[in-house]
Each structure stands twice: as C-alpha cells, then as structure tokens.
Protein backbone atom coordinates (compact mmCIF):
# COMPACT_ATOMS: atom_id res chain seq x y z
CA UNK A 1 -45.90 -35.08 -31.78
CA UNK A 2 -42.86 -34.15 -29.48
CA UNK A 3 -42.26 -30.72 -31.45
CA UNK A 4 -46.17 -30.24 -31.50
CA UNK A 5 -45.95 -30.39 -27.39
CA UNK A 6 -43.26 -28.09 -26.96
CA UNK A 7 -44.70 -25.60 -28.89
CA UNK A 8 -47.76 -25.78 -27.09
CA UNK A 9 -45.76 -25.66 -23.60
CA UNK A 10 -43.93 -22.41 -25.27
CA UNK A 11 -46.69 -21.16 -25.52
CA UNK A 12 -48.53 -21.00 -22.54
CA UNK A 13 -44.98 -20.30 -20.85
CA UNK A 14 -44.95 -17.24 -22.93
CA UNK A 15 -48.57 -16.58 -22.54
CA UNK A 16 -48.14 -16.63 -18.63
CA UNK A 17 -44.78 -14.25 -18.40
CA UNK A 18 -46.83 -11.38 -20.82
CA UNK A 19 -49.65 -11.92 -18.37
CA UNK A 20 -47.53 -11.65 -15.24
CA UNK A 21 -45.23 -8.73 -16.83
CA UNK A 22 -48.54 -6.67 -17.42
CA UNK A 23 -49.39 -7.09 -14.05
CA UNK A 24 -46.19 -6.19 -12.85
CA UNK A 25 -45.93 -3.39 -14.68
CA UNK A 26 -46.18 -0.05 -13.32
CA UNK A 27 -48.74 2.70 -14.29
CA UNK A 28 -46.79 5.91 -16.18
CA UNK A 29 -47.06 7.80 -12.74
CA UNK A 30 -45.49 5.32 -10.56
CA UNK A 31 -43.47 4.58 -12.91
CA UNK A 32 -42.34 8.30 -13.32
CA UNK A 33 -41.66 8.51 -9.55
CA UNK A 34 -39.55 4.95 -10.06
CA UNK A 35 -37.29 6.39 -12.50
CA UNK A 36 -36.49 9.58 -10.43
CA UNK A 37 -35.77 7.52 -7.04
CA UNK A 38 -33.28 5.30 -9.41
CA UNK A 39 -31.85 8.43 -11.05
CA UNK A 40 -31.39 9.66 -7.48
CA UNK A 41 -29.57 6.36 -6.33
CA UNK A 42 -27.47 5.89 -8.91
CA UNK A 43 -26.28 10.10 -7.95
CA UNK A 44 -25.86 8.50 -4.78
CA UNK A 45 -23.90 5.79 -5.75
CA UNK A 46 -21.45 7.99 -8.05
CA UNK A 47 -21.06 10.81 -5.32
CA UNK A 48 -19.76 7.80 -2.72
CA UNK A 49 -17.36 6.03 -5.63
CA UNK A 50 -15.52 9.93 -6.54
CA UNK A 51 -15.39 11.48 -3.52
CA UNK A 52 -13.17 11.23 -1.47
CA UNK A 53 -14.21 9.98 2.55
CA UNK A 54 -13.42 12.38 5.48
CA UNK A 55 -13.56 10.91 8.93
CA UNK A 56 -12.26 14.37 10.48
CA UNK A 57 -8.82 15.47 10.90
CA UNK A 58 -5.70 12.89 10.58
CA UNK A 59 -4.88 11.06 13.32
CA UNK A 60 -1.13 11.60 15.01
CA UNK A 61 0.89 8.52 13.25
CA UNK A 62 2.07 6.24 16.26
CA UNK A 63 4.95 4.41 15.48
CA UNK A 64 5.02 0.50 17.44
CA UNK A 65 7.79 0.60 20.05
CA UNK A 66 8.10 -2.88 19.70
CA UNK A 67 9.22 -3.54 16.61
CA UNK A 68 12.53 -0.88 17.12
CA UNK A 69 15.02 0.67 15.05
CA UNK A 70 18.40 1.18 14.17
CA UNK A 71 20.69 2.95 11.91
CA UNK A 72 23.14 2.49 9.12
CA UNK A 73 25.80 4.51 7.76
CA UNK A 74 25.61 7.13 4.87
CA UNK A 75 27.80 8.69 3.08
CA UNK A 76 27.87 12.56 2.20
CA UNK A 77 28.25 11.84 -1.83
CA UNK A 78 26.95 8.27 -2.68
CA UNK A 79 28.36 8.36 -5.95
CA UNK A 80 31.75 9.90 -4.53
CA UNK A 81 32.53 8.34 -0.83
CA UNK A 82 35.89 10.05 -0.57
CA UNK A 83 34.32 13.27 -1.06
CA UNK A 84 34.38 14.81 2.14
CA UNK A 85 34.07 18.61 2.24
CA UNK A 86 30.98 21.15 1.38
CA UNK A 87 31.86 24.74 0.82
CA UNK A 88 33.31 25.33 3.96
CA UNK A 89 32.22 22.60 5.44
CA UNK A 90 34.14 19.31 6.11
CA UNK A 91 32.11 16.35 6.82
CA UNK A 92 32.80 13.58 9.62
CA UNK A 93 30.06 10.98 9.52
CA UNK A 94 26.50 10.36 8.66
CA UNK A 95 23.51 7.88 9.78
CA UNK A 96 20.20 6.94 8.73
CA UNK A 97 17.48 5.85 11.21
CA UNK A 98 15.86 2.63 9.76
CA UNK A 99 12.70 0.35 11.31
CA UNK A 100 10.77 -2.25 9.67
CA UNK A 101 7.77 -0.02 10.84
CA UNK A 102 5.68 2.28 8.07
CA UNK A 103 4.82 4.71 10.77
CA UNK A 104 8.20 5.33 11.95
CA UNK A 105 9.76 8.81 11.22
CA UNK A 106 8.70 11.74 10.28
CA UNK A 107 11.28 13.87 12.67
CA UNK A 108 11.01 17.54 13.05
CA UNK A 109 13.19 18.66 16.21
CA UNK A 110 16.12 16.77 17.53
CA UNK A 111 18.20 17.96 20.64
CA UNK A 112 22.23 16.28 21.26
CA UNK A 113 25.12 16.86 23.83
CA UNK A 114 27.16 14.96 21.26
CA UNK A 115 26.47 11.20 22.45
CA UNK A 116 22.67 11.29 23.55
CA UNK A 117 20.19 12.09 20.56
CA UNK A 118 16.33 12.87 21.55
CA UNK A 119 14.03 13.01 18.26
CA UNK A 120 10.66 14.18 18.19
CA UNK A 121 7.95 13.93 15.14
CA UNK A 122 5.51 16.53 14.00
CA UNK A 123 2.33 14.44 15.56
CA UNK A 124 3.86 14.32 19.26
CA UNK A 125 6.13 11.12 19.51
CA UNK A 126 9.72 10.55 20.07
CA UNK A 127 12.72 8.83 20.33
CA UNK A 128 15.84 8.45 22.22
CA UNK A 129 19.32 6.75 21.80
CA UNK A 130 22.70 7.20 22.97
CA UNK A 131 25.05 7.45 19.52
CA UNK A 132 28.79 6.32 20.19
CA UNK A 133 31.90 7.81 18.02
CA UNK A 134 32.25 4.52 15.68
CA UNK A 135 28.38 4.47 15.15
CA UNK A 136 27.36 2.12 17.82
CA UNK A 137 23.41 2.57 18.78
CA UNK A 138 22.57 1.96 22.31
CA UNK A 139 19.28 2.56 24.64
CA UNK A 140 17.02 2.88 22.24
CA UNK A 141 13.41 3.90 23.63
CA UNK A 142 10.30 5.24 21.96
CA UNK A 143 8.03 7.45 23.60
CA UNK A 144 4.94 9.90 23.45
CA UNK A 145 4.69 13.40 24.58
CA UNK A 146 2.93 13.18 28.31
CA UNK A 147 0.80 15.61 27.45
CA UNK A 148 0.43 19.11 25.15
CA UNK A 149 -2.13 20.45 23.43
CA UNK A 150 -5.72 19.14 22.74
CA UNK A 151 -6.21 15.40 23.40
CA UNK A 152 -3.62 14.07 20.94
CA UNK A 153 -5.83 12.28 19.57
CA UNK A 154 -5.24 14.48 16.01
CA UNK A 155 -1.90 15.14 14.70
CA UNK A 156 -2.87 18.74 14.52
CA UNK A 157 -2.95 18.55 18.74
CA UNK A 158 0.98 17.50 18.97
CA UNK A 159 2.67 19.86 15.98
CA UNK A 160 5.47 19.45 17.53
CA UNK A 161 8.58 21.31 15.49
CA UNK A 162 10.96 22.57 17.64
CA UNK A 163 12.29 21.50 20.56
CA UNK A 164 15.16 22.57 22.88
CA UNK A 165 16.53 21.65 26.19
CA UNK A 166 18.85 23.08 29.33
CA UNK A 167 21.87 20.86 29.57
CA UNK A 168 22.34 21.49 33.48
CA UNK A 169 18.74 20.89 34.32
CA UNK A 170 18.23 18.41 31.79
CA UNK A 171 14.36 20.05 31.14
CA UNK A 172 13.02 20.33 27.42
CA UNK A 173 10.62 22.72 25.74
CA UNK A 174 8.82 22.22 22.65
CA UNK A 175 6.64 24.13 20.55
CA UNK A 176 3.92 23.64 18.85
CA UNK A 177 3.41 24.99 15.50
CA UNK A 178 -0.48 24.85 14.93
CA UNK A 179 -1.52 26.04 18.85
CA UNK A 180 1.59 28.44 18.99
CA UNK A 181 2.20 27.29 22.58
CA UNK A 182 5.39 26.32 23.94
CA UNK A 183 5.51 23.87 27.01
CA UNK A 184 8.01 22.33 29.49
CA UNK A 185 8.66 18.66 30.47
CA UNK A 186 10.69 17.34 33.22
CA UNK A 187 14.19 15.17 32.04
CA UNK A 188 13.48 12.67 29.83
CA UNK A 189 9.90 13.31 29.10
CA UNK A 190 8.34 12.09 32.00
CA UNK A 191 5.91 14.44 32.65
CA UNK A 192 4.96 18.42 31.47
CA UNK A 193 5.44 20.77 34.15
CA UNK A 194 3.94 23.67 32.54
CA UNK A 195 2.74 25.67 29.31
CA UNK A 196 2.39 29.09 28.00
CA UNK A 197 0.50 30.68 24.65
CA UNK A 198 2.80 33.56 24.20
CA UNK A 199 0.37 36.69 22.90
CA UNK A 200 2.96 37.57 20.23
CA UNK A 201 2.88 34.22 19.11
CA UNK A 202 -0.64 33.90 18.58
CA UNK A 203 -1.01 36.26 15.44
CA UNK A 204 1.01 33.64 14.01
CA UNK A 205 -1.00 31.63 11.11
CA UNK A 206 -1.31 28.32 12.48
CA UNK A 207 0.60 26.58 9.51
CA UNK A 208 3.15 29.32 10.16
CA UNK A 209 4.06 29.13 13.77
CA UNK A 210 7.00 28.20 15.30
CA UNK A 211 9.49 26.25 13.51
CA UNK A 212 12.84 27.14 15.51
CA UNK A 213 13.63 27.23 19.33
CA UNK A 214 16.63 27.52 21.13
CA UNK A 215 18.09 27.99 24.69
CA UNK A 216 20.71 30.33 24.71
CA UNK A 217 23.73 29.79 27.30
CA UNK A 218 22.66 33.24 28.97
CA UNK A 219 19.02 31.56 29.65
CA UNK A 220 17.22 33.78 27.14
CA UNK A 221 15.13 31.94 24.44
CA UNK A 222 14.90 32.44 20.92
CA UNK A 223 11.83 31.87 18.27
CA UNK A 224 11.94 31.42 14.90
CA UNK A 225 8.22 31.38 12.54
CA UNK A 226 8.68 28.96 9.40
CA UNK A 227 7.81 31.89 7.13
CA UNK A 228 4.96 34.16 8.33
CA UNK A 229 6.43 38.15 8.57
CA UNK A 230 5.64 40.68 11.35
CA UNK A 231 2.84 42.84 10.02
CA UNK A 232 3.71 45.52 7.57
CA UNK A 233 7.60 43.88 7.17
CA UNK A 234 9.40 40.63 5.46
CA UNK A 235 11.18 38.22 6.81
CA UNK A 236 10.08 35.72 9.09
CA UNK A 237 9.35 36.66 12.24
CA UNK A 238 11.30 36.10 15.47
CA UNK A 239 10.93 36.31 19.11
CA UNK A 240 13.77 36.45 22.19
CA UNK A 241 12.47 35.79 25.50
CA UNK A 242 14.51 36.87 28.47
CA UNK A 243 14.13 33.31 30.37
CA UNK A 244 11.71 30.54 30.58
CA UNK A 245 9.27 31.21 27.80
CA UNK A 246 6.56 29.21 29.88
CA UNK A 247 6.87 31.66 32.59
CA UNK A 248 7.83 35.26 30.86
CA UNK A 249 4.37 35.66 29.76
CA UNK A 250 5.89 38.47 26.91
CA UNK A 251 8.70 38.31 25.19
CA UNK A 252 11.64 40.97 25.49
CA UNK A 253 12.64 41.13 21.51
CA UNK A 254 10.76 41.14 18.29
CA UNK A 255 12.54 41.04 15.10
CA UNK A 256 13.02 39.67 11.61
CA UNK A 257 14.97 36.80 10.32
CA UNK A 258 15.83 37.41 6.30
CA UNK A 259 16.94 34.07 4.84
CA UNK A 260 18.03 33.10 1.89
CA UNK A 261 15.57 33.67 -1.38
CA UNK A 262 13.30 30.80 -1.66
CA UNK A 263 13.93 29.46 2.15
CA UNK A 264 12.52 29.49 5.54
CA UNK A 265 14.03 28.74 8.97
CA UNK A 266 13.89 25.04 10.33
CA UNK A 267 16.27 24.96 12.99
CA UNK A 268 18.66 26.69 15.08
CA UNK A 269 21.85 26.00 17.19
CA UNK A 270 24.27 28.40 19.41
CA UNK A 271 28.01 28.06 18.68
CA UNK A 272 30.35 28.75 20.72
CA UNK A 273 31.54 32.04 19.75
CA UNK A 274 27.87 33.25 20.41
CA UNK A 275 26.59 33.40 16.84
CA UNK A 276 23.56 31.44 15.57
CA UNK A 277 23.89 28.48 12.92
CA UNK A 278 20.29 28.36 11.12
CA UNK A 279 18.73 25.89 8.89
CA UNK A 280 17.31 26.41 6.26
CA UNK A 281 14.80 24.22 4.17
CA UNK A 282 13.45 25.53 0.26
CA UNK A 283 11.01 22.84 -1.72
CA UNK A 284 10.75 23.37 -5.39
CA UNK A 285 9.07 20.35 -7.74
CA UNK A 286 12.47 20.57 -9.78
CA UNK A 287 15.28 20.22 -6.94
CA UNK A 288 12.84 18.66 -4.24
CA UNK A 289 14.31 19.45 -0.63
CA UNK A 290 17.29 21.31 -0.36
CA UNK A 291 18.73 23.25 2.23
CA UNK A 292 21.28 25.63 3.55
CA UNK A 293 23.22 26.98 6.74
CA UNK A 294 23.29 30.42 7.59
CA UNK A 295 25.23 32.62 10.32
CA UNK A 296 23.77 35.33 12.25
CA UNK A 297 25.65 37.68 14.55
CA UNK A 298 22.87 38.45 17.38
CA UNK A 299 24.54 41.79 18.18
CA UNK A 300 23.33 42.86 15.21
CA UNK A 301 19.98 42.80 16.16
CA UNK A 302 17.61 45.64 16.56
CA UNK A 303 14.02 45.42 17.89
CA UNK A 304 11.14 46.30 15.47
C-alpha cells in the first residue's frame, strides 16, 4: 500500500511541474528575443573578464615618508669583492637605498656636493640625506615637488628626469620630460619660483624630452634629449642656454650628441678640467641595463 501511495504522490508531483513548466514556458518569439539578450550578456560578461580595466592615466607612485629608508653597502663585483678597478676606472665605494616600502624608488636625477645627496623620481617625489665618508646616513627626509606641471595628480604631470642645481645659490632646476618644461625651486625644495617651455624644446616627442641637465660653472645650461634627433640629422639632440633656462626664453646653442651604438644620454656632470662626463643607458632583453661613460670636449662643438 506504501509503494502504491508514493507512486500516486509521484505522480501528481510530476503532473503539476509539466503543468507549471508549460506555463512557464516561453512562446518561440519571446523566447528568440531571450536567447539574444543572454547571448548578449554572456559577450558582456567575457569582454569585462579579458580586458583589461583603464581608470585613466597612472597615478604618480607616492612613497610613505613614514616608514623611511636607509642604505647598505655594495660591492662593485659581488662575486669578486677585491676587484676594484673598471677600464680606467678605479672604484671607491658603493650603496644601495633600501625601505620596507613597495613604492619607494624609482630615481631618475640625483644632484651631490660630495656629502649631501638630493634624489628625485620620475613621478615628482624626492629624497634627501647627508652621506658621510664611512657610509653613515644622516637627515633623511622625503618630499614632493611644490609644484610643476599639471596637477600631479598623474605621473605623466611630474616626469621629472633631470635635475641640476647652483652650489652658491643653493636653487635647483628640473625638467620635465613629457611637458618639455624646465622649472626653478628655491633651496631645498620649498617652493618653485618660476618655469619656462623652451620653444626648441617643444618639438621634442614627449617620451623623448629631456633626459640630461646641467649647470655649467660659467652659468650657461646644457640639455640633453634621451634619444629624439634634430630634424633631418642623428644623434640626440642638445641644447646650451646662456643662463637661467627659466628666464632665457631661447637657447644660444643647438647641437647633436652621438653616443655610443645602441645608447642614449641619461645624465651629465662637469669635471673639472671643463669636459663633460655623460651617461649612458642601452636596454637589450639579452644584457638587460647596461651602461657606459663617455667624455666630450665642449670646444668641439659647432652649432647646427
């Protein structure tokens, strides 16, 4: 009798979810405009889980100034310690900058008198330490550009990849690569006193602007583009203005900078015979980052 009953039950149960499925069940045109809102969904869906999300250009990296840094000594050859000389080189001493912070680093300009070090990044901040002879770190500060181009809200507002300074004054300059402007700040950052967009410097491709800056003893300045020629010639181009770049609107010298095959200009220094000490930086997928040093003899430089 039991088994009779729950067949019966079955099949009413069954009975009742035919009669409710037939009722549910769409007619061929709705269900033809069903299938194409799913199809579209599911697109949806796919589009949202392989593409990639854009929320607008990246943001400048901000590294916490409360969590600090410090440094630790490296060696020239890791393998070799003793090893001390490079070409013609001979080296003295070495140091990493370390912090437990992920957004900390990313230097592109750095400016010294030998004890105080002043490091700034490609999105606008910086750093500043006094270095002593046995490695000793002290005054450590972090800081972000007062102000520069754009908001600085984007990286792409505070490029900033070269920077240079006047040792009596103690005023800095910095360019920026993607607005090819150059502006001054009082000591220390403090504030920006004032700006310039040189006109020569604006044909420069905005991945391509200036890399290299330097203050010359005489007061003239000196321009270097990563890797972007002059029209019509090779080489990357160059730029010598006869003072204060943010106030001599034009600049007094154009020429081109021919470095070594396969590299582009990165920084620059005076020495003190008057000659220029470049850096420069090639990136291959075999050897990585490598660079070089080159001289250059300024008297033998012709406009054009």
């Amino acid at each position: 009798m039991m088994s009779v009953y729950l067949n019966a039950i079955d099949r009413k149960l069954n009975a009742a979810v035919i009669v409710r499925s037939a009722k549910m069940r769409p007619s061929p045109s709705r269900a033809y405009h069903y299938e194409q809102r799913m199809r579209l969904w599911h697109s949806a869906l796919l589009l949202y889980a392989f593409v990639p999300s854009w929320s607008g250009a990246p943001r400048a990296r901000e590294a916490d100034p409360r969590i600090g840094f410090s440094i630790e000594p490296v060696a020239l050859f890791p393998e070799a310690p003793q090893r001390k000389r490079l070409g013609a080189l001979r080296f003295l001493r070495g140091y990493r900058l370390i912090s437990a912070d992920a957004d900390f680093g990313g230097f592109s300009a750095m400016t010294t008198d030998g004890a105080r070090f002043t490091l700034l990044t490609d999105g606008g901040q910086g750093i500043g330490f006094t270095l002593s002879r046995d490695g000793q770190l002290t005054d450590g500060r972090t800081f972000r550009l007062p102000a520069g181009p754009g908001t600085g809200w984007q990286k792409r507002d505070r490029d900033s990849e070269a920077m240079t300074i006047d040792p009596t004054t103690g005023r800095l300059w910095v360019a920026f690569e993607n607005n090819n402007q150059i502006w001054r700040y009082a000591p220390g950052f403090f504030r920006a006193e004032a700006m310039s967009a040189p006109p020569m410097m604006a044909i420069w491709a905005n991945n391509n602007g200036a890399e290299s800056m330097m203050r010359l003893r005489d007061g003239r300045f000196v321009v270097l583009n990563e890797g972007g020629s002059w029209p019509g010639q090779s080489g990357s181009a160059g730029l010598i203005f006869a003072g204060d770049p943010t106030r001599a609107k034009q600049a007094s010298l154009r020429f081109s900078y021919l470095a070594p095959t396969g590299f582009d200009p990165t920084d620059s220094a005076e020495l003190p015979d008057g000659r220029w000490i470049i850096v420069n930086r090639r990136f291959d997928l075999r050897h990585g980052f490598t660079a070089c040093l080159t001289i250059a003899d300024p008297r033998a430089l012709k406009s054009g």
